[in-house]
Protein backbone atom coordinates (compact mmCIF):
# COMPACT_ATOMS: atom_id res chain seq x y z
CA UNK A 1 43.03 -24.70 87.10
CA UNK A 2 44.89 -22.95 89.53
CA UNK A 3 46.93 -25.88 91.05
CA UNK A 4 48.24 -26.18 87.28
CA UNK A 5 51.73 -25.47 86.07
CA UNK A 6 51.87 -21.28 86.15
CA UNK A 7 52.56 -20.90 82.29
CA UNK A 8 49.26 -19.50 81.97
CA UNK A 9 47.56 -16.61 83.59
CA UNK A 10 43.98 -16.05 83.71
CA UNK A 11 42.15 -13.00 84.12
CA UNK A 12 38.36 -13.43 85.10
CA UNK A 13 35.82 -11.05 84.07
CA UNK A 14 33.17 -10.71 86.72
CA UNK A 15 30.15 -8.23 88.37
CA UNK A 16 30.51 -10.71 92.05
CA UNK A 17 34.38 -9.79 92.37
CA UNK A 18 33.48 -10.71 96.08
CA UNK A 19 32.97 -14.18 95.19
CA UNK A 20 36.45 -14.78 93.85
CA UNK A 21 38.32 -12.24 95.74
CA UNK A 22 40.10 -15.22 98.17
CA UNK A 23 41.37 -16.53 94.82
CA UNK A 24 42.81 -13.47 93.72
CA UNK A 25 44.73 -12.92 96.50
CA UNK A 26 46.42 -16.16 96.75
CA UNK A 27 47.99 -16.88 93.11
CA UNK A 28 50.13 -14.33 91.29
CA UNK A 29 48.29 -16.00 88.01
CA UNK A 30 45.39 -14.79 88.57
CA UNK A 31 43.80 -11.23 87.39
CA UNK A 32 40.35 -10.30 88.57
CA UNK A 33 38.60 -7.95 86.10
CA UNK A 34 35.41 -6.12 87.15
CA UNK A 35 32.81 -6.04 84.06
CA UNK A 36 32.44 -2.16 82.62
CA UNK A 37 28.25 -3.04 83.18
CA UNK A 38 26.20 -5.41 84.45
CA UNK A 39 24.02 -6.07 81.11
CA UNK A 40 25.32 -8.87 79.30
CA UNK A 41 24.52 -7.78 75.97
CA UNK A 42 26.40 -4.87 76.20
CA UNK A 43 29.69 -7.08 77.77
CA UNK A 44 29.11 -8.95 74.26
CA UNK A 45 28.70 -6.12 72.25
CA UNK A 46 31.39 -4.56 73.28
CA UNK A 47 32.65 -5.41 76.89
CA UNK A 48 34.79 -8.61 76.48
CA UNK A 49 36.20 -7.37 72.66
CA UNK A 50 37.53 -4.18 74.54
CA UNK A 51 38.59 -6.28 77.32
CA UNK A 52 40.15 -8.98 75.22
CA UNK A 53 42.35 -6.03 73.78
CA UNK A 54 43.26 -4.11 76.45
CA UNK A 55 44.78 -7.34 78.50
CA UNK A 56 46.19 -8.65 75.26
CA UNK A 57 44.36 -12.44 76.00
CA UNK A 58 45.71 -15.32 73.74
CA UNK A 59 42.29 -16.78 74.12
CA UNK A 60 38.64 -16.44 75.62
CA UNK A 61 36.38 -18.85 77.31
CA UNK A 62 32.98 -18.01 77.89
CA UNK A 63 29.96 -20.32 78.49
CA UNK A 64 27.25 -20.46 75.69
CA UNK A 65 27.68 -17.58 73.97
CA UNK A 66 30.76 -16.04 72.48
CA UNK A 67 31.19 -12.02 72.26
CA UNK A 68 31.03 -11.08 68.43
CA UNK A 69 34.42 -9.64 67.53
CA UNK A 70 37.11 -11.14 69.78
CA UNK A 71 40.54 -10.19 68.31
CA UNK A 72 41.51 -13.44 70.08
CA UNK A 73 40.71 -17.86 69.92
CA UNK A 74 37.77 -19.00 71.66
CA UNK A 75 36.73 -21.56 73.71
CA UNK A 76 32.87 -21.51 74.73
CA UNK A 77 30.98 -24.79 76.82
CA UNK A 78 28.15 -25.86 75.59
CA UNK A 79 25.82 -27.57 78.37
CA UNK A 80 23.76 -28.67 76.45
CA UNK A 81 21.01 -27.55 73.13
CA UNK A 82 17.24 -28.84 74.54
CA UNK A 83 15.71 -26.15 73.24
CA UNK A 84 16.92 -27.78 70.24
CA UNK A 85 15.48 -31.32 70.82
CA UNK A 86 12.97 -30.44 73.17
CA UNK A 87 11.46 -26.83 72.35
CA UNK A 88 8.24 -27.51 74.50
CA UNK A 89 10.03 -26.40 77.55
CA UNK A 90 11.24 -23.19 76.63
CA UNK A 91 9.58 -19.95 76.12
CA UNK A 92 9.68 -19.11 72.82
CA UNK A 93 11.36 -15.40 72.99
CA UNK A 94 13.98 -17.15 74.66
CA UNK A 95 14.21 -20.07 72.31
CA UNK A 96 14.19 -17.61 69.11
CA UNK A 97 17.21 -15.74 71.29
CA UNK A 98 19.79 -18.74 72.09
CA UNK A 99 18.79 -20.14 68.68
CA UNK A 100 20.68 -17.42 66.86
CA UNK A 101 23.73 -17.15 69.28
CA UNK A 102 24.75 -20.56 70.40
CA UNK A 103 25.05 -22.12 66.47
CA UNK A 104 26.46 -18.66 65.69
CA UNK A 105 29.33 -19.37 68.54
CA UNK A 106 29.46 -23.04 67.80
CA UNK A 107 30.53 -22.40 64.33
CA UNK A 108 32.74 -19.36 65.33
CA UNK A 109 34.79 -21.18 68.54
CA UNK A 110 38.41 -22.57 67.76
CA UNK A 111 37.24 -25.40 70.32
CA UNK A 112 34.02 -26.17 71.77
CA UNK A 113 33.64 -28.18 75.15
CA UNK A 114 30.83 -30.31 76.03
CA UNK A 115 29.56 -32.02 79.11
CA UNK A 116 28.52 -35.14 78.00
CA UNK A 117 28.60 -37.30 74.51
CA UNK A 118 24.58 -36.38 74.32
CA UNK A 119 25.42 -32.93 74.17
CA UNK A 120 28.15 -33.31 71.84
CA UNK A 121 26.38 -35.65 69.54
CA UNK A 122 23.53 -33.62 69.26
CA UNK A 123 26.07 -30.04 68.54
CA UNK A 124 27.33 -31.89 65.68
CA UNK A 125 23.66 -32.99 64.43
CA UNK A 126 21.77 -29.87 64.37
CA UNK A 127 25.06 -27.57 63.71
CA UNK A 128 27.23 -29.73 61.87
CA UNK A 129 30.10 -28.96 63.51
CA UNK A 130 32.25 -31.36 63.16
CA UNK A 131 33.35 -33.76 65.72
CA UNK A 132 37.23 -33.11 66.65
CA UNK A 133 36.35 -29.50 67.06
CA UNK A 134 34.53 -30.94 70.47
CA UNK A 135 36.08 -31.63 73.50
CA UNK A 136 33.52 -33.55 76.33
CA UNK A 137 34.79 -32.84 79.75
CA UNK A 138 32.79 -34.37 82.54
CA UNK A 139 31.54 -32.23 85.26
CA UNK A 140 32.29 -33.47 88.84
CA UNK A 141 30.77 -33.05 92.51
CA UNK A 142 32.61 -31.17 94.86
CA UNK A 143 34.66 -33.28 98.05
CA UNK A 144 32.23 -31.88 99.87
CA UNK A 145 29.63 -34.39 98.74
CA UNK A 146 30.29 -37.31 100.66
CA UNK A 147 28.69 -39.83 103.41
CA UNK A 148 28.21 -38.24 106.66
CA UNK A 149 27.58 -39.08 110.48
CA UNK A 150 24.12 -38.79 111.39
CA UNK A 151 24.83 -36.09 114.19
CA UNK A 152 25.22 -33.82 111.13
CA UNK A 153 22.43 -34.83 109.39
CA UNK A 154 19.80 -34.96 111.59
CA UNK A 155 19.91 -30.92 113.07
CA UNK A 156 19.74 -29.58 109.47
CA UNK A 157 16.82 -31.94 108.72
CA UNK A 158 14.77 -30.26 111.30
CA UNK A 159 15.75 -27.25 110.47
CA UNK A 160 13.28 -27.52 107.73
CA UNK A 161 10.90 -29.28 108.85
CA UNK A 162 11.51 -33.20 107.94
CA UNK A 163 10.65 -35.56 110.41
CA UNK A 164 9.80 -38.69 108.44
CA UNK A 165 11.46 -40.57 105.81
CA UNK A 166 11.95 -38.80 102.66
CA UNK A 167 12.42 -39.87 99.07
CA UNK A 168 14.57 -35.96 97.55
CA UNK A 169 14.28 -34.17 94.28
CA UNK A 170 17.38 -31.40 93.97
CA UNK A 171 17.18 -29.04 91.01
CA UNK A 172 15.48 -26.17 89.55
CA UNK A 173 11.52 -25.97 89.09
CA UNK A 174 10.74 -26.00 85.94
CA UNK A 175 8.61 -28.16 83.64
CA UNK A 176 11.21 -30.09 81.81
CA UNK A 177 12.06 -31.42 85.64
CA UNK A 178 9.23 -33.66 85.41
CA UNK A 179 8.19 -32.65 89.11
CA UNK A 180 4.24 -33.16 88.07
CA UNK A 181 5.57 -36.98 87.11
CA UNK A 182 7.91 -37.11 90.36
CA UNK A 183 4.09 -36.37 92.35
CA UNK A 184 1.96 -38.40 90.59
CA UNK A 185 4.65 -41.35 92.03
CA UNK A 186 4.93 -40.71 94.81
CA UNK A 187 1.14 -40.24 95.46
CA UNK A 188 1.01 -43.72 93.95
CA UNK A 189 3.61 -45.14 96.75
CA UNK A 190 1.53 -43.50 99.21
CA UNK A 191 -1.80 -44.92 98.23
CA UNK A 192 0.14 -48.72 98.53
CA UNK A 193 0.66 -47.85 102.11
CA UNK A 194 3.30 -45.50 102.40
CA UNK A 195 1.39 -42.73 104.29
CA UNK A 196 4.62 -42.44 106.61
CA UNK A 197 6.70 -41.27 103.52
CA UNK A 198 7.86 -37.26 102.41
CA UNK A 199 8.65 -35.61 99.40
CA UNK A 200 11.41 -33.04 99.69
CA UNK A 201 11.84 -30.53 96.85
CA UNK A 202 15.28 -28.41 96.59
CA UNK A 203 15.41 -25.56 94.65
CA UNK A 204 13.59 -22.44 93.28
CA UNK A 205 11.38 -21.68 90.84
CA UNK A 206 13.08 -20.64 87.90
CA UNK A 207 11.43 -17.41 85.98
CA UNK A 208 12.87 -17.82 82.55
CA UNK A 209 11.19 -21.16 82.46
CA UNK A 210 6.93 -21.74 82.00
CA UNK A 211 5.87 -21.55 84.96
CA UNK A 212 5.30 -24.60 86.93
CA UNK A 213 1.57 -25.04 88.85
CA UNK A 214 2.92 -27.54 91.51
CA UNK A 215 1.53 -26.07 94.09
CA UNK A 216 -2.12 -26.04 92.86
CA UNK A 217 -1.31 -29.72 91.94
CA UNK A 218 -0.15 -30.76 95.60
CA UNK A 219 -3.66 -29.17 96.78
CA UNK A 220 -5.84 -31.45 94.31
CA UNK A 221 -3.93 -34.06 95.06
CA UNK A 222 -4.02 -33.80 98.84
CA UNK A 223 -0.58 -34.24 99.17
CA UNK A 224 0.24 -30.71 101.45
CA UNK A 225 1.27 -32.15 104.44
CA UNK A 226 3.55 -35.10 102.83
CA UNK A 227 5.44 -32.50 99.97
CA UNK A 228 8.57 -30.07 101.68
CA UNK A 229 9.88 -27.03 99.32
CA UNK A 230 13.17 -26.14 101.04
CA UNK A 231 13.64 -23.43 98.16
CA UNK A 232 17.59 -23.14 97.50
CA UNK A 233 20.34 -24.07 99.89
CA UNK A 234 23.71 -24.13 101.04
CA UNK A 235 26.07 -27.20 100.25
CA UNK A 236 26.31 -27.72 103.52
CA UNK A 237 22.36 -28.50 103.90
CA UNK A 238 22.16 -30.02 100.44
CA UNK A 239 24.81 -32.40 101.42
CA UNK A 240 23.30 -33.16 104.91
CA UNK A 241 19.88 -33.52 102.97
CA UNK A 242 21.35 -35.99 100.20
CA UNK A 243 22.50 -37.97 103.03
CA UNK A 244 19.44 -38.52 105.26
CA UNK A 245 17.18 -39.14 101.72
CA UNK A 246 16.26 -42.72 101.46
CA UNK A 247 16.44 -42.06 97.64
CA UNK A 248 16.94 -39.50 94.80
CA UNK A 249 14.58 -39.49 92.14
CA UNK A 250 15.40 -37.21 89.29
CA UNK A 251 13.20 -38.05 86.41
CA UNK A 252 13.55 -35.60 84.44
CA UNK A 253 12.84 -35.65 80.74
CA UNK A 254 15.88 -34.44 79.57
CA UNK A 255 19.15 -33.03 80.80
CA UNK A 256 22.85 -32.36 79.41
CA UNK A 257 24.19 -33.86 82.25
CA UNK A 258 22.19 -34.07 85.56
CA UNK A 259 25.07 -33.30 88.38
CA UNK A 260 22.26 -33.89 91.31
CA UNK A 261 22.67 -37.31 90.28
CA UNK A 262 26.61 -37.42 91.09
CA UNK A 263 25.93 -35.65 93.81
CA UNK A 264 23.91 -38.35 95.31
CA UNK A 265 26.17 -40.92 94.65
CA UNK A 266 28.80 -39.34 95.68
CA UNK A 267 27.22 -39.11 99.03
CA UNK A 268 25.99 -42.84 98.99
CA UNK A 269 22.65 -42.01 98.53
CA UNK A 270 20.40 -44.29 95.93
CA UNK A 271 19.41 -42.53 92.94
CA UNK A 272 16.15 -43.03 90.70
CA UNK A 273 16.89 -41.19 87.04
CA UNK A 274 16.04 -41.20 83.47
CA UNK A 275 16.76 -43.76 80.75
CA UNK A 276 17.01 -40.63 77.99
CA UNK A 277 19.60 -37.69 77.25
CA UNK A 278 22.83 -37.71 79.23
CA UNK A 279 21.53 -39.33 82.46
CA UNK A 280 22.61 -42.89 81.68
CA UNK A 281 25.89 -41.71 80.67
CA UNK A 282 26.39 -40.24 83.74
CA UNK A 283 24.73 -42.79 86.21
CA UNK A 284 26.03 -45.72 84.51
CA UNK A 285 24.96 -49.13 86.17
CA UNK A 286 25.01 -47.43 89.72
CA UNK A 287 21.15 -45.78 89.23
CA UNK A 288 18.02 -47.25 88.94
CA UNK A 289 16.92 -46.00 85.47
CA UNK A 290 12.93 -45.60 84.51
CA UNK A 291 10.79 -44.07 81.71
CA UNK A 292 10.28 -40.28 83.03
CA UNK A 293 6.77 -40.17 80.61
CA UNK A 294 5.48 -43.50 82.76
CA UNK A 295 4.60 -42.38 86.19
CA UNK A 296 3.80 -45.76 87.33
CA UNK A 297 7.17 -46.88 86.63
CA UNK A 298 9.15 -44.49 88.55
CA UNK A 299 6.70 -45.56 91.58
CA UNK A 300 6.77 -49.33 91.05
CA UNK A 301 11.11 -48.45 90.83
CA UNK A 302 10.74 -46.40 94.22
CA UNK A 303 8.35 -48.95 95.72
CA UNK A 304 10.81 -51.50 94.91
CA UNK A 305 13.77 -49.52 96.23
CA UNK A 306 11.98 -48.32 99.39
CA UNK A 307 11.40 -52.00 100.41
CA UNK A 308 14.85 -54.08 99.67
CA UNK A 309 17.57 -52.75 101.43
CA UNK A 310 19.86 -55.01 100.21
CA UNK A 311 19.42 -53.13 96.55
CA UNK A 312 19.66 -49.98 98.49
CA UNK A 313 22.53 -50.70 99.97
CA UNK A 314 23.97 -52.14 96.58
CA UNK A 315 22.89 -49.16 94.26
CA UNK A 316 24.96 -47.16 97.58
CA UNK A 317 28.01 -49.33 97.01
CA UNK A 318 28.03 -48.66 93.12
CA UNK A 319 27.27 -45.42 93.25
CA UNK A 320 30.22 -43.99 95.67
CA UNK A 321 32.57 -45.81 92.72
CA UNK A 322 30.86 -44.24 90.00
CA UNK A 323 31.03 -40.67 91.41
CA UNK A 324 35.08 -41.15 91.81
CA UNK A 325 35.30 -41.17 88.06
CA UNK A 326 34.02 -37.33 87.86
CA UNK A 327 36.13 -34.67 89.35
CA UNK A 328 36.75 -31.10 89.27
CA UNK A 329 40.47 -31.60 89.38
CA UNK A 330 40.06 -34.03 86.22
CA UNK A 331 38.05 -31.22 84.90
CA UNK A 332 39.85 -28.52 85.15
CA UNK A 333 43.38 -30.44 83.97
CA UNK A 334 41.27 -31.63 80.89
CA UNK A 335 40.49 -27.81 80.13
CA UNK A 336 43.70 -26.35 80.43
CA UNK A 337 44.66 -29.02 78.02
CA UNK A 338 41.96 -27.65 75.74
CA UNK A 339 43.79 -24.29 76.06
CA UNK A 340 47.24 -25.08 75.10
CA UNK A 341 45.62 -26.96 72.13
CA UNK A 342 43.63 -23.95 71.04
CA UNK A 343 46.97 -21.39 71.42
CA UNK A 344 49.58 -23.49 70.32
CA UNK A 345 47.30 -23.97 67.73
């Protein structure tokens, strides 16, 4: 957003000022704003309103949620609404919470922007909202994810521990992952004589979620010594450890977009995913796509994969093109044109 023309400024709102002081001291459109506290509901209560006023903002973006009483237009992304369509993964406190404020800023936004059609399409079903009032803007993968030489691969494997070939899952731990399908395949490659074969899970458990017995699961299944938790990492490791995977498998059952799956494209790395939500619409024809509720076909689809290179190589070749249609650059023009919209307006 910053590369765009300087008509607009932006002031950011933040409690991690550190992470976007560079920023702030490099473009004369740019105000950093430190948050009066560090509890959100008080910033929506009465935080962002008092803000909004005091630096006289022509319009708000905020993620999700929307404060109550802005004296200004709104923009607010919506990821996505599973607890909507899929309730079984979320606790139900939570659920009860975000099912009161995100229709309640749906309805109130001047604009709403949305990830992927699947999100949108399902904003205007359970909220009918209608549909010009939503704008779907694609993530994108940073240039960082990209192919890489094997000199930088290879000391960042060991660094955790991966000395065989590994099939990867990136993302966070959490039921609606599917990780207890993602084991159950891979056990089943194993037992067909792929003994020489990892798992390597990135990411950490994540609290607001049910919690997630994998580890109790590995142990029945005997599978401790083939199954690598790397717990959350830098891009420079997740990049190095997209590139040495043999494949990505990300079946989970539902997501409102599923940016590990760019990622791996975008650093030539085959990707296993799921034939529901937004994961086809982001993977295209460059992804292997499989039932996430059939364990046995995500491990006949790895088998498969494991043992033709030429489809490896293939499902490489598509999926570097693919990922050059997502962008942050694309998104961030697309946004600003979803601000002029909303002030002009």
């Amino acid at each position: 957003m910053l590369k765009a023309p300087k008509e607009l400024s932006y002031y950011v709102y933040t409690q991690h000022s550190e992470e976007i002081t560079r920023w702030h001291d490099h473009h004369s459109c740019l105000r950093l704003k430190r948050l009066p506290s560090r509890y959100g509901r008080f910033n929506l209560l009465l935080g962002f309103p008092a803000w909004a006023i005091r630096d006289r903002l022509s319009l708000f973006h905020s993620q999700y949620v929307l404060p109550a009483a802005l004296p200004c237009r709104s923009v607010v992304t919506i990821h996505d609404i599973l607890f909507e369509s899929h309730p079984e993964f979320f606790p139900d406190f939570h659920r009860r919470l975000i099912k009161f404020f995100i229709p309640f800023s749906a309805k109130r936004a001047s604009r709403i922007i949305s990830v992927s059609e699947f999100t949108k399409r399902q904003i205007v079903d359970y909220y009918r909202v209608p549909e010009e009032k939503i704008e779907v803007i694609y993530e994108g993968a940073s240039h960082k994810f990209r192919p890489i030489d094997d000199n930088f691969i290879l000391p960042r494997l060991k660094a955790y521990g991966i000395k065989k070939q590994y099939i990867l899952f990136v993302g966070r731990i959490e039921p609606r992952k599917n990780l207890a399908g993602l084991l159950k395949a891979f056990d089943y490659v194993r037992q067909r004589g792929r003994k020489d074969l990892s798992l390597v899970i990135v990411g950490n458990q994540d609290k607001i979620f049910r919690h997630e017995p994998l580890f109790d699961k590995i142990k029945e299944m005997e599978l401790d010594s083939a199954v690598i938790f790397t717990g959350g990492v830098s891009e420079d490791d997740l990049v190095a450890l997209y590139n040495g995977a043999e494949v990505l498998t990300y079946p989970a059952f539902a997501e409102g977009f599923g940016l590990p799956v760019l990622e791996a494209m975008a650093c030539g790395t085959p990707v296993i995913t799921s034939d529901t939500s937004a994961l086809p619409e982001v993977a295209g024809e460059a992804a292997m796509l499989v039932n996430p509720y059939s364990f046995q076909e995500i491990g006949e689809a790895l088998e498969g994969l494991l043992d033709k290179q030429a489809l490896r190589k293939e499902l490489s070749a598509k999926g570097l093109e693919r990922a050059k249609r997502f962008c942050w650059e694309k998104t961030a023009e697309k946004t600003v044109e979803v601000y002029r919209k909303v002030i002009d307006g």
